[in-house]
Each structure stands twice: as C-alpha cells, then as structure tokens.
N, C-alpha and C. Protein backbone atom coordinates (compact mmCIF):
# COMPACT_ATOMS: atom_id res chain seq x y z
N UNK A 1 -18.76 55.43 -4.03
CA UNK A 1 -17.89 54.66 -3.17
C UNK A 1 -18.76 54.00 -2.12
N UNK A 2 -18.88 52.77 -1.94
CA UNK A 2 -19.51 51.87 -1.16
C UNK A 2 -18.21 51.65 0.56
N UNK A 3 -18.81 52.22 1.51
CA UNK A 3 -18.15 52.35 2.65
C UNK A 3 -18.89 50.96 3.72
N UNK A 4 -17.95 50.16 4.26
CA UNK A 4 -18.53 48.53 5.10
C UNK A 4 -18.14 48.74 6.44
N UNK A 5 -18.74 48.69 7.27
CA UNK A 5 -18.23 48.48 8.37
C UNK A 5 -19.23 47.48 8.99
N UNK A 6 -18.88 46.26 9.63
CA UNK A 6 -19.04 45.56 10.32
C UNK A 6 -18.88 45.56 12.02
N UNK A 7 -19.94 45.65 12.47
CA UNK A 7 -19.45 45.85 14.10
C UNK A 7 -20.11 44.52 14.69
N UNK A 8 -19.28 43.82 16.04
CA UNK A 8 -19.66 43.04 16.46
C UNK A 8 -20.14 44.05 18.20
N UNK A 9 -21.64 43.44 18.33
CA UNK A 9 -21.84 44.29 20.06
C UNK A 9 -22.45 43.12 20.92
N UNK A 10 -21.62 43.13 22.01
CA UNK A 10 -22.33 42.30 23.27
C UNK A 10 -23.40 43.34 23.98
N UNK A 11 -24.54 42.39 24.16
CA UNK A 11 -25.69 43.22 24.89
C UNK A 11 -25.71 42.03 26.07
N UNK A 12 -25.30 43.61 26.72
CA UNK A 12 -25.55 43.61 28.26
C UNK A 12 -26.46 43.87 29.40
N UNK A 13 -27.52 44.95 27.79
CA UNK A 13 -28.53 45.53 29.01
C UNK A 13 -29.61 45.67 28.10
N UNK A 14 -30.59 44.09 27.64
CA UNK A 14 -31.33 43.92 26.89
C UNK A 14 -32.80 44.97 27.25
N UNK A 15 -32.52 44.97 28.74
CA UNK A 15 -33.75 45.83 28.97
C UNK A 15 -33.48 47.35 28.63
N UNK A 16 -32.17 48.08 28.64
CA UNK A 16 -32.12 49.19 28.73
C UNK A 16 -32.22 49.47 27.19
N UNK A 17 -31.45 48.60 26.17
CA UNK A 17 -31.72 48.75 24.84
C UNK A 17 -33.07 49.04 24.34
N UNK A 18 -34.03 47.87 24.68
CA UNK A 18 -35.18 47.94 23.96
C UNK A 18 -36.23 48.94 24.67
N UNK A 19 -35.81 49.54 26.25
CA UNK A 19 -36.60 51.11 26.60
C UNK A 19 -35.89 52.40 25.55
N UNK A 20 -34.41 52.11 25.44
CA UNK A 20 -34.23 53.14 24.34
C UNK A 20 -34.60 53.21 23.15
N UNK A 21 -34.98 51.80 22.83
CA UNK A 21 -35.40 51.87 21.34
C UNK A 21 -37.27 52.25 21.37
N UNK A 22 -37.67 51.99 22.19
CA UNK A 22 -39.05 52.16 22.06
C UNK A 22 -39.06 53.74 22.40
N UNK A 23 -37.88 54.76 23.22
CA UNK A 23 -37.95 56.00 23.22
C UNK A 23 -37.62 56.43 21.78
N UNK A 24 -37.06 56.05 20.82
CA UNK A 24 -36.86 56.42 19.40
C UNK A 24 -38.20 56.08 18.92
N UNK A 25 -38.61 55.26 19.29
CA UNK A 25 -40.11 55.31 17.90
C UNK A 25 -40.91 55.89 18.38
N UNK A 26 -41.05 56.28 19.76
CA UNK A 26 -42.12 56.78 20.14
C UNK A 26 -41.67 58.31 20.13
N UNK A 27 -40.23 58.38 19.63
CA UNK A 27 -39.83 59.96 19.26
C UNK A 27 -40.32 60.25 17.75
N UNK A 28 -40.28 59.57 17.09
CA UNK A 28 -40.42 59.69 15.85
C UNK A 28 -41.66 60.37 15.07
N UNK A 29 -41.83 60.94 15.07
CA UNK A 29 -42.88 62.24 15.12
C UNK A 29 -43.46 61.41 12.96
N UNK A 30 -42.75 61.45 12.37
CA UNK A 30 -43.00 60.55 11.01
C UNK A 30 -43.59 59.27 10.92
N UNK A 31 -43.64 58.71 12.14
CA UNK A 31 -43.87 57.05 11.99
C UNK A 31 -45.17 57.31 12.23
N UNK A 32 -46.38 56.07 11.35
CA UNK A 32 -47.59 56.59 11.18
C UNK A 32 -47.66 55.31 12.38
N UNK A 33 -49.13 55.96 13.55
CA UNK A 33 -49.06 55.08 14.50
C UNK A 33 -49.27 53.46 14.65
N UNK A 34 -49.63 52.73 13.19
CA UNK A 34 -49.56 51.55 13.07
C UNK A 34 -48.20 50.88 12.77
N UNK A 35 -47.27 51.72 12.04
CA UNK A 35 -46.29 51.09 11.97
C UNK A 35 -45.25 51.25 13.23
N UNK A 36 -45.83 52.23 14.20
CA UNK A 36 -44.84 52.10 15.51
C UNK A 36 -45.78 50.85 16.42
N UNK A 37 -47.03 50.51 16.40
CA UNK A 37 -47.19 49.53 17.19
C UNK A 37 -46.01 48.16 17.18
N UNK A 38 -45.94 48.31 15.48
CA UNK A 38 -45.36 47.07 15.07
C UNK A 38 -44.04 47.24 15.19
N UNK A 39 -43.57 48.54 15.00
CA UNK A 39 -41.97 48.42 15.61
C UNK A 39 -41.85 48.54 17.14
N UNK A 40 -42.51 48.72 18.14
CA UNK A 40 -42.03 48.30 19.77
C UNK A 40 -42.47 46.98 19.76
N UNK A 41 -43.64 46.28 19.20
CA UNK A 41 -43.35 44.80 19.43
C UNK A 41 -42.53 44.01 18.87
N UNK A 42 -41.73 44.57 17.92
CA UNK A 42 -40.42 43.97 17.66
C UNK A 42 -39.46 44.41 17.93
N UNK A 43 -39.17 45.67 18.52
CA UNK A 43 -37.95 45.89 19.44
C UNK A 43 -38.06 45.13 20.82
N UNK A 44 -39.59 44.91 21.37
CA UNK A 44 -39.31 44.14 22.46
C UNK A 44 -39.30 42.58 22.45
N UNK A 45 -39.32 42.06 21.36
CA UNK A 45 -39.19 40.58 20.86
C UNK A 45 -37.62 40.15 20.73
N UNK A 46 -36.78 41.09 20.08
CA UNK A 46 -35.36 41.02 19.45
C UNK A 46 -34.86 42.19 19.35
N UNK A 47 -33.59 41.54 20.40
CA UNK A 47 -32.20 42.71 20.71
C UNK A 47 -31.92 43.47 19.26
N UNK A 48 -32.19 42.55 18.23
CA UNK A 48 -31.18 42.83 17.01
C UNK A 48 -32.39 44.18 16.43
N UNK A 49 -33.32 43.69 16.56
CA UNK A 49 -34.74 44.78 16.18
C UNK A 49 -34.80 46.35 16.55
N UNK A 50 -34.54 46.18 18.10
CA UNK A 50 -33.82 47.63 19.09
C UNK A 50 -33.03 47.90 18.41
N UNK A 51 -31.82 46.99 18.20
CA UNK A 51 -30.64 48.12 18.09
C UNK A 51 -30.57 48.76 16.70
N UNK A 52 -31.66 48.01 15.71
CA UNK A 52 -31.91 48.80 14.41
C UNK A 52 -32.43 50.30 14.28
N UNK A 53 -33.30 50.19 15.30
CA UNK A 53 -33.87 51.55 15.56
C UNK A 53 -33.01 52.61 16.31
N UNK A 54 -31.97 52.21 16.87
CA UNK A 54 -31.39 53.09 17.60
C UNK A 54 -29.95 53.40 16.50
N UNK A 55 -29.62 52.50 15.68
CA UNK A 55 -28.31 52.51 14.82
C UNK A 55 -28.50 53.76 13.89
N UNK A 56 -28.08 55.09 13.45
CA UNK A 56 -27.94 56.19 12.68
C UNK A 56 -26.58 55.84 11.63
N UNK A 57 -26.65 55.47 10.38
CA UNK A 57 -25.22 55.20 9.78
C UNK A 57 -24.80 56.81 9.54
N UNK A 58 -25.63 57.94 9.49
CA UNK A 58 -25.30 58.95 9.17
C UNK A 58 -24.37 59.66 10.30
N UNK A 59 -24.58 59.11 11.25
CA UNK A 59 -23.78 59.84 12.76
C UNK A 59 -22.15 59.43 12.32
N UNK A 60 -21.90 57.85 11.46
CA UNK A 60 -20.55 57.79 11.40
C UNK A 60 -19.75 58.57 10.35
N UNK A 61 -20.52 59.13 9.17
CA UNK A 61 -19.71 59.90 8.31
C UNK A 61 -20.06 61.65 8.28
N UNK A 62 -21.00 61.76 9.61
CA UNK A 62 -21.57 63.43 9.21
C UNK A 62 -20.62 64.17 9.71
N UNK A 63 -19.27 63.81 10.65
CA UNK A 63 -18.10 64.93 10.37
C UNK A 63 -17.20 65.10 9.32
N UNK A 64 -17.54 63.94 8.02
CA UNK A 64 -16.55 63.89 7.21
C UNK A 64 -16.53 64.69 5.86
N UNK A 65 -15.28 65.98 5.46
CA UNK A 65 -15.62 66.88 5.14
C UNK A 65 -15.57 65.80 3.51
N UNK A 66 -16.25 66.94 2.33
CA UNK A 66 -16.13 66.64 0.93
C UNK A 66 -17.12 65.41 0.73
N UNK A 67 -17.92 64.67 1.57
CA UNK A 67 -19.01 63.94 1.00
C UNK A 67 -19.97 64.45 1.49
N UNK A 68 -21.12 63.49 0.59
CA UNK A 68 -22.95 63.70 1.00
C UNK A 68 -23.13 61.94 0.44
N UNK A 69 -24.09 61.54 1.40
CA UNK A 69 -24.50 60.12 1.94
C UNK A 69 -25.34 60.46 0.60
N UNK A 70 -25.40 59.09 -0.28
CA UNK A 70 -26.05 58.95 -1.47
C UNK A 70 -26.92 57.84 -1.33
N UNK A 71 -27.00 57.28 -0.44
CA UNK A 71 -27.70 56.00 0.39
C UNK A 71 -26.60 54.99 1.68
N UNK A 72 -28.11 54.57 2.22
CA UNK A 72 -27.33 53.73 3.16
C UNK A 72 -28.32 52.52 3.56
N UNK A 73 -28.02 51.42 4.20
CA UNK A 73 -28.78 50.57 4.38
C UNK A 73 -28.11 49.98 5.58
N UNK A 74 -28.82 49.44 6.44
CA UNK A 74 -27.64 48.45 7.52
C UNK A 74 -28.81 47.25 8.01
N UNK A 75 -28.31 46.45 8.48
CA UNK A 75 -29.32 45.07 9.52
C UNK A 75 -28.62 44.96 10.66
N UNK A 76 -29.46 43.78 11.41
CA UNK A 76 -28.49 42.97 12.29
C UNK A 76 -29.28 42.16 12.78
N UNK A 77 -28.42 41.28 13.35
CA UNK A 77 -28.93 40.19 13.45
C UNK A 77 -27.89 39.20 14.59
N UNK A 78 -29.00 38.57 15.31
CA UNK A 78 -27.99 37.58 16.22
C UNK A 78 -27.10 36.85 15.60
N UNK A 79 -25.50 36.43 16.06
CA UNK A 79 -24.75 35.68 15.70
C UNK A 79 -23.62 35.22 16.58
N UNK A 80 -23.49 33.99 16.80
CA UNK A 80 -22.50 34.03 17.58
C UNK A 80 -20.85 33.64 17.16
N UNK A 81 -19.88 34.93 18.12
CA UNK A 81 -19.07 35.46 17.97
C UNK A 81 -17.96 34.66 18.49
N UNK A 82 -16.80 34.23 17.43
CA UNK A 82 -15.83 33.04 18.03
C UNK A 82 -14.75 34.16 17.29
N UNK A 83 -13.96 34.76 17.86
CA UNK A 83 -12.91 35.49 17.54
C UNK A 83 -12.23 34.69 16.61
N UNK A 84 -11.58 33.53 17.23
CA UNK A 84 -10.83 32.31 16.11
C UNK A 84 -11.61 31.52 14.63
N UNK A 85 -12.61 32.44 14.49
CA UNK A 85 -13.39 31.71 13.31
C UNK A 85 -12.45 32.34 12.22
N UNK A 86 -12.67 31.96 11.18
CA UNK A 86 -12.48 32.36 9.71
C UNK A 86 -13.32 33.70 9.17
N UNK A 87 -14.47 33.39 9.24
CA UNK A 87 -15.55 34.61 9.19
C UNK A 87 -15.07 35.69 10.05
N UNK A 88 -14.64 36.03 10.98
CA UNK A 88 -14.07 37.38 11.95
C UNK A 88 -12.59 37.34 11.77
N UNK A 89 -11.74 37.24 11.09
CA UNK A 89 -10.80 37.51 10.35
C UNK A 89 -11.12 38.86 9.59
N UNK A 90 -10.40 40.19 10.36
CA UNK A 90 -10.82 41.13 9.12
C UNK A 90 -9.51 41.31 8.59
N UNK A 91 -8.50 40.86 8.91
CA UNK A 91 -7.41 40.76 8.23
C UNK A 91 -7.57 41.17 6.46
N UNK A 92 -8.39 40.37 6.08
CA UNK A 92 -8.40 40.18 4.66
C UNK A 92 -9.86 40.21 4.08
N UNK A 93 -10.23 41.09 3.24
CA UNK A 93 -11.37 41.76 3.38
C UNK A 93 -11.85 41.38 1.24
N UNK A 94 -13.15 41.16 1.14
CA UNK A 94 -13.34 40.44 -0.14
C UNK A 94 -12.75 39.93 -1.39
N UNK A 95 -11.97 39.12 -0.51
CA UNK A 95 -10.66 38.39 -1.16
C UNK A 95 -9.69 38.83 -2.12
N UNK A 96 -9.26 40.30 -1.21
CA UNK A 96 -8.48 40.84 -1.28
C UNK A 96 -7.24 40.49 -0.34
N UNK A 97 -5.85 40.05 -0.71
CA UNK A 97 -4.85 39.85 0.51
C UNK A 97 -3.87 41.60 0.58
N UNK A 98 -3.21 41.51 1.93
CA UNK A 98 -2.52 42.99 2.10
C UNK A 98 -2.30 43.53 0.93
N UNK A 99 -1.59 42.21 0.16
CA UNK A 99 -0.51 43.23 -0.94
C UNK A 99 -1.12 43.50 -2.46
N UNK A 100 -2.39 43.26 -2.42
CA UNK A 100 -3.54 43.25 -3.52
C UNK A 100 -3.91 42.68 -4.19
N UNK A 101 -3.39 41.57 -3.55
CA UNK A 101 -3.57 40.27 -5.16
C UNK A 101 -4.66 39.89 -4.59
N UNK A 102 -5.99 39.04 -5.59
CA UNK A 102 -7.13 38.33 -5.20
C UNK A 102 -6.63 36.96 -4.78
N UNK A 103 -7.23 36.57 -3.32
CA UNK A 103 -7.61 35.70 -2.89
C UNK A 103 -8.85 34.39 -3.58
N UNK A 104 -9.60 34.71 -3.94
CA UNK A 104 -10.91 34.09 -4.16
C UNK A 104 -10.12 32.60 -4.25
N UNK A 105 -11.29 31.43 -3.80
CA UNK A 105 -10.84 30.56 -4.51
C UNK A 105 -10.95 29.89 -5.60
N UNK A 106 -9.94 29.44 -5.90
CA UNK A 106 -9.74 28.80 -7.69
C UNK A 106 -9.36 27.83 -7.80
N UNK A 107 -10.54 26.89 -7.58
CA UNK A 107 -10.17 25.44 -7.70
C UNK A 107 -10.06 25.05 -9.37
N UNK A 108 -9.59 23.66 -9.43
CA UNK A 108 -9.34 23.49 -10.70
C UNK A 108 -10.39 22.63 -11.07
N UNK A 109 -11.54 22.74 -12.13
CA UNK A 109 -12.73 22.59 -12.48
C UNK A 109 -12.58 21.45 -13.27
N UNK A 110 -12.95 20.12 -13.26
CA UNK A 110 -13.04 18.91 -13.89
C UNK A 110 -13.96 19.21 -15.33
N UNK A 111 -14.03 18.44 -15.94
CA UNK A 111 -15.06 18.76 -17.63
C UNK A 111 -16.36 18.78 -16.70
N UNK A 112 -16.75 18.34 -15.76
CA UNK A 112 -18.13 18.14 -15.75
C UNK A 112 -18.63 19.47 -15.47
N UNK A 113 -18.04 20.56 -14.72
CA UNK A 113 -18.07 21.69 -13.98
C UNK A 113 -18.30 21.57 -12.45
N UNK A 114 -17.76 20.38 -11.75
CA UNK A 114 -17.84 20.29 -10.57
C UNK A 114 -16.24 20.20 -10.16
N UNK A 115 -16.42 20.66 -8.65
CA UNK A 115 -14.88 20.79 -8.36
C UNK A 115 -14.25 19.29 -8.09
C-alpha cells in the first residue's frame, strides 16, 4: 500500500531551520564526514535542503498498529502556494472524483493522434 501525503509549510524562521538541520547532521553519528560537509552547505543554501534533513516519514506511521514501513522516499522543494490554484485542490486526488468514478481527461482523439 503506497501512503501520499503532501504538506504545504511556510518558513518563518529560515535561520532557526537550517541551525536545526545542521544539528541533525552533525548528530548523525553514520554520515561519513565528507558527505556532511556537503549536506550543511546545502542545508545552508536551501530552506527546502534543511527541511529534508529534519523530515522523519517514519515519525508519521510509527504509532500505527499492524504495519512495518517497506520503504519510503520524500523531497521538497520551493513552490509557490495559491490556495485557489487547481494543483492545491485536494478535493480530488489522482483523478479519482468522491463517488469513484475516474476523472482523467478524455479528449476525443482526431486520426492523426493529436487532440
């Protein structure tokens, strides 16, 4: 079962992020010391870089009884956030609508194969 969550975060405290994130790598007792040079100069380059290092996906499902995390992956990345867009609509989620029917669109395809 593939679990999505999308979070949108305003950073407010670019400096306090990227001292916490450089306290995670420099916690990190595993990271061989060349690859932590290269992760504090990119936590202190980009917000989105910090908050990778500080993001745990395991913290959101480790109270949940009857599973074990079989992988996980996450990013992030700057974007800017217009509530009224189309894209932040979670209403309706991979063109799936409430009542289950697919959304996708289905245009009607001319002989050439262009819409």
């Amino acid at each position: 079962m593939r679990l999505r969550v999308d979070l949108v975060l305003e950073i407010d405290g670019p400096a306090e992020l990227t001292e916490a994130a450089e306290g995670r790598i420099d916690g990190d007792e595993f990271m061989p010391e060349e690859e932590r040079v290269q992760a504090r100069a990119a936590a202190r380059e980009d917000s989105a870089e910090a908050l990778a290092y500080l993001v745990e996906p395991f913290d959101l499902i480790r109270e949940v009884p009857g599973i074990e995390m079989v992988q996980a992956s996450w990013s992030t990345e700057e974007v800017e956030y217009d509530p009224d867009a189309l894209e932040w609509d979670l209403g309706e989620e991979d063109g799936e609508a409430e009542d289950g029917e697919d959304t996708e669109d289905t245009e009607d395809m001319d002989g050439d194969g262009r819409a």
